[in-house]
C-alpha atoms as a PDB file:
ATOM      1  CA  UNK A   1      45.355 149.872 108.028  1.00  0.00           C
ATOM      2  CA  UNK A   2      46.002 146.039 109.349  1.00  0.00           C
ATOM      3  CA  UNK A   3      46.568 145.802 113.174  1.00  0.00           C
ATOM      4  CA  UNK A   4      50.117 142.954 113.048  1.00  0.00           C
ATOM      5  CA  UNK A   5      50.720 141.024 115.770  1.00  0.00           C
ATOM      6  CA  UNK A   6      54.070 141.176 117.534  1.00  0.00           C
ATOM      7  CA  UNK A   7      54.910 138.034 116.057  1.00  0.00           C
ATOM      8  CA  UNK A   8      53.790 138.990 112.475  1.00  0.00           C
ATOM      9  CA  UNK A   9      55.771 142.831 113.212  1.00  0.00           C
ATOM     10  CA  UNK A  10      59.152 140.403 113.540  1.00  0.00           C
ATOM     11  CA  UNK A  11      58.891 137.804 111.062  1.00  0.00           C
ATOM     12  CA  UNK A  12      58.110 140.702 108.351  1.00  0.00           C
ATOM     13  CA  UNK A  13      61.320 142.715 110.089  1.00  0.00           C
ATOM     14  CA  UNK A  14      63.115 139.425 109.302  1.00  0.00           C
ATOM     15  CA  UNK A  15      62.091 138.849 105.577  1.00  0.00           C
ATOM     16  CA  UNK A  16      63.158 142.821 105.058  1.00  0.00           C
ATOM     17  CA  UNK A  17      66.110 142.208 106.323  1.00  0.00           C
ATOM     18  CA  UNK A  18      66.975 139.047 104.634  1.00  0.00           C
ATOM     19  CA  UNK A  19      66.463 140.980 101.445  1.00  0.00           C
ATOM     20  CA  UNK A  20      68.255 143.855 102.608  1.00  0.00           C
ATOM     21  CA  UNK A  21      71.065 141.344 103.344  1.00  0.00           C
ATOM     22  CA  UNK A  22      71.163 140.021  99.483  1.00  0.00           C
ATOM     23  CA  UNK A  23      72.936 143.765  98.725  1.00  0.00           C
ATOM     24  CA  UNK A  24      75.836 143.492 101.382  1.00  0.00           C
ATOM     25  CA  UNK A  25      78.596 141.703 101.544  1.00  0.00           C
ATOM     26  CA  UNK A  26      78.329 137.746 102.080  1.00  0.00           C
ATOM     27  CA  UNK A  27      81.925 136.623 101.422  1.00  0.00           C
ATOM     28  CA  UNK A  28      84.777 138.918 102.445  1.00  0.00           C
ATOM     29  CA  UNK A  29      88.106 137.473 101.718  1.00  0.00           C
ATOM     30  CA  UNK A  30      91.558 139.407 101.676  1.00  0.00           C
ATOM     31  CA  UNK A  31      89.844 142.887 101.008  1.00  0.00           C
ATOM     32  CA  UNK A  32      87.587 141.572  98.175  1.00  0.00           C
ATOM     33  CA  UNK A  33      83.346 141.382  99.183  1.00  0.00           C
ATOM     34  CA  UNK A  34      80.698 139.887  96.984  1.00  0.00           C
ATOM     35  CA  UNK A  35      76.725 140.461  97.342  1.00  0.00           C
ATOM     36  CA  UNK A  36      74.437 138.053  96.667  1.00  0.00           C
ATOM     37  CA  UNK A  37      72.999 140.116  93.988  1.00  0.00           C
ATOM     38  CA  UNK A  38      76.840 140.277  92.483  1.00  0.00           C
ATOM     39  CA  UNK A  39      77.280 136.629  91.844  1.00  0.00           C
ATOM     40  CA  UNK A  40      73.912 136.396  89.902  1.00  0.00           C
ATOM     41  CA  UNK A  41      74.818 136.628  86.616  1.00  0.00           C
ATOM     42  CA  UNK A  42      77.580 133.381  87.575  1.00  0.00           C
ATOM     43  CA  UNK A  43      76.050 131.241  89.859  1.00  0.00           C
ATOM     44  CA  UNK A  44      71.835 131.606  89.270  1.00  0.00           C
ATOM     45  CA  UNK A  45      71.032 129.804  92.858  1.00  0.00           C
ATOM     46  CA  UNK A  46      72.028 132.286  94.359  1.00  0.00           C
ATOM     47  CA  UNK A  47      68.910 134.329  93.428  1.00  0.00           C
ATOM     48  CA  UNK A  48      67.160 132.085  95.737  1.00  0.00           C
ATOM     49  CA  UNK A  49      67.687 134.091  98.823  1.00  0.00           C
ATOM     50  CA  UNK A  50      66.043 137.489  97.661  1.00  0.00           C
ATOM     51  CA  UNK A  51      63.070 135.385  96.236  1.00  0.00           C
ATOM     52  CA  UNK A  52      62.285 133.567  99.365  1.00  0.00           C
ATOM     53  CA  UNK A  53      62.453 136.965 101.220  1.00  0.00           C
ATOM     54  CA  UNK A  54      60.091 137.865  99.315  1.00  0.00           C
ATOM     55  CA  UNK A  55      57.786 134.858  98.846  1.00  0.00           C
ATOM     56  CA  UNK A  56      58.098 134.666 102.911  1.00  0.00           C
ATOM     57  CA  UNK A  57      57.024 138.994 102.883  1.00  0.00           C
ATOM     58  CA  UNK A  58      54.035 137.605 100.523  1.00  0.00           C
ATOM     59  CA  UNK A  59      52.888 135.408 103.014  1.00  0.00           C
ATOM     60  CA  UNK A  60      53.013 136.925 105.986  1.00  0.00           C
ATOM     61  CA  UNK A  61      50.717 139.899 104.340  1.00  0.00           C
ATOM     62  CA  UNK A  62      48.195 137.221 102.933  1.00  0.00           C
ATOM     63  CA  UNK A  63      48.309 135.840 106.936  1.00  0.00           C
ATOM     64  CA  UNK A  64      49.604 132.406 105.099  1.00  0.00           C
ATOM     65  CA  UNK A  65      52.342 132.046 108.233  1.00  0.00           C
ATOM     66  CA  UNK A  66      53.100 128.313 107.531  1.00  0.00           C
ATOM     67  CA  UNK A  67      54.298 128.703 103.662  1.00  0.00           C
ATOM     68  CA  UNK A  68      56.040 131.949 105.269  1.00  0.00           C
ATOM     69  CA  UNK A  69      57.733 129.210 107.514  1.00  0.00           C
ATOM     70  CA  UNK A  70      58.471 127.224 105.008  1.00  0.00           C
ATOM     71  CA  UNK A  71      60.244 129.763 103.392  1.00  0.00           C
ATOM     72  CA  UNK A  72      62.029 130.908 106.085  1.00  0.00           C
ATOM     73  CA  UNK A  73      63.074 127.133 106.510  1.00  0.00           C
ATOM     74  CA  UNK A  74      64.138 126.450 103.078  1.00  0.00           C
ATOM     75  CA  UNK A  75      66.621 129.285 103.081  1.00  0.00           C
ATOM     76  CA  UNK A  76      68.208 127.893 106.144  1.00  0.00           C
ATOM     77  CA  UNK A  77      68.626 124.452 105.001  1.00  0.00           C
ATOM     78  CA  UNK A  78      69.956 125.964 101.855  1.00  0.00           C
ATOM     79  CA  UNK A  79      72.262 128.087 103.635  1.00  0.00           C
ATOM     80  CA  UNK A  80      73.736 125.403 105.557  1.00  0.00           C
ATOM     81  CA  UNK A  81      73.603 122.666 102.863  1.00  0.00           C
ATOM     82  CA  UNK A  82      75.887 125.040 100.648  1.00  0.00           C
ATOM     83  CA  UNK A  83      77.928 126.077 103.624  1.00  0.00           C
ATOM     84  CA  UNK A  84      78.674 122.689 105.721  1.00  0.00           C
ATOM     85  CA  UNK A  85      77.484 119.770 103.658  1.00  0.00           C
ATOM     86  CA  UNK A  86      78.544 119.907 100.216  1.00  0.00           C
ATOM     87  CA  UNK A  87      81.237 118.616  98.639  1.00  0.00           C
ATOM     88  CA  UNK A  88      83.997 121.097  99.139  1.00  0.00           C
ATOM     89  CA  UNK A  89      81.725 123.409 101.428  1.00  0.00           C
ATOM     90  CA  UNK A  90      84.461 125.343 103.466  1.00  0.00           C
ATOM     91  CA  UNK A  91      82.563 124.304 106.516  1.00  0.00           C
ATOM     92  CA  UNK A  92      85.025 124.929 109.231  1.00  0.00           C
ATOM     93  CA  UNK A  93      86.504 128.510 107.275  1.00  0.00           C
ATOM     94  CA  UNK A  94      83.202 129.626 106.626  1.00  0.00           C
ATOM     95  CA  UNK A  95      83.214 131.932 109.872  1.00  0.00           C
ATOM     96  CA  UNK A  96      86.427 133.351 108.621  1.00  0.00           C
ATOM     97  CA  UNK A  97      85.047 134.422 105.330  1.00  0.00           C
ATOM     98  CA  UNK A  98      81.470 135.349 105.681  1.00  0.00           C
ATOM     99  CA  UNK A  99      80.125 138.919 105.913  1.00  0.00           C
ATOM    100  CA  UNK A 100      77.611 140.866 107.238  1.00  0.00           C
ATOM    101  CA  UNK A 101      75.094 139.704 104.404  1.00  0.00           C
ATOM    102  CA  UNK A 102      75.744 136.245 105.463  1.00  0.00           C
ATOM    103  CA  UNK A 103      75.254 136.481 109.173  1.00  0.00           C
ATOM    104  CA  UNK A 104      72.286 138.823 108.175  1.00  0.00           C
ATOM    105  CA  UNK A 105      70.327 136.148 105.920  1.00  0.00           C
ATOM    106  CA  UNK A 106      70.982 133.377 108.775  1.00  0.00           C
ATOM    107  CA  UNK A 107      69.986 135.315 111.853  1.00  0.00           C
ATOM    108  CA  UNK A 108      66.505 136.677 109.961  1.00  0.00           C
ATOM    109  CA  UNK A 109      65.799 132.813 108.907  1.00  0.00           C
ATOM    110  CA  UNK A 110      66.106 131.823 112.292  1.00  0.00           C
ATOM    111  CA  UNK A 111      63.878 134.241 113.560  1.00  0.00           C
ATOM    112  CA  UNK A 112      61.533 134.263 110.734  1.00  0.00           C
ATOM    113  CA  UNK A 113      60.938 130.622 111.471  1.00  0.00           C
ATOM    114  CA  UNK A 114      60.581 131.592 114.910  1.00  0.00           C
ATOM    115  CA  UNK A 115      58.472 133.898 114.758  1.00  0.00           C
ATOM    116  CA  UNK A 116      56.269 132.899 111.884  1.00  0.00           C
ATOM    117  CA  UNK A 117      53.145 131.965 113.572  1.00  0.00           C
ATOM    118  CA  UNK A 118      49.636 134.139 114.707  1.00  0.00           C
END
């Protein structure tokens, strides 16, 4: 069995739970949720977050920390590209809306970037 470093232990906590995120609600709005996984079949970017969960898992097994990182990174920049900087991104309401699965997929991007190092 591989000894993992405390730092390797979080960042691999944080891909899990990215991709544990994809399955519960990002978007609540007046009683209605949707997953990531739900808006698939209608919007295909949005498979995105459970592959770089687990391109970022890949990594960190194969010891490859920066293209975990990277990972890690792109999801946040995607995250708040989609959320404060697009055209029509409900930036300021996005707080009121959002679900567990969205604070979820930030937080673990944050700290997999964090902690994605030996």
């Amino acid at each position: 069995m591989e000894d993992f470093s405390k730092n390797k232990k979080i960042a691999m906590a944080s891909a899990v739970i990215a991709l544990v995120a994809c399955f519960m609600p990002f978007v609540s709005f007046m009683g209605l949720s949707v997953t990531v996984m739900g808006v698939i079949e209608h919007a295909a970017e949005a498979l995105f977050f459970p592959a770089t969960a687990v391109i970022a898992m890949f990594f960190l097994y194969k010891n490859n920390f920066k293209i975990a990182r990277i990972s890690f990174l792109v999801t946040l920049l995607v995250i708040i590209y989609y959320s404060f900087l697009k055209d029509g991104a409900p930036a300021d309401k996005i707080f009121d809306v959002a679900g567990i699965g969205f604070y979820l997929i930030l937080l673990s991007s944050i700290s997999g970037v964090l902690f994605s190092k030996e």
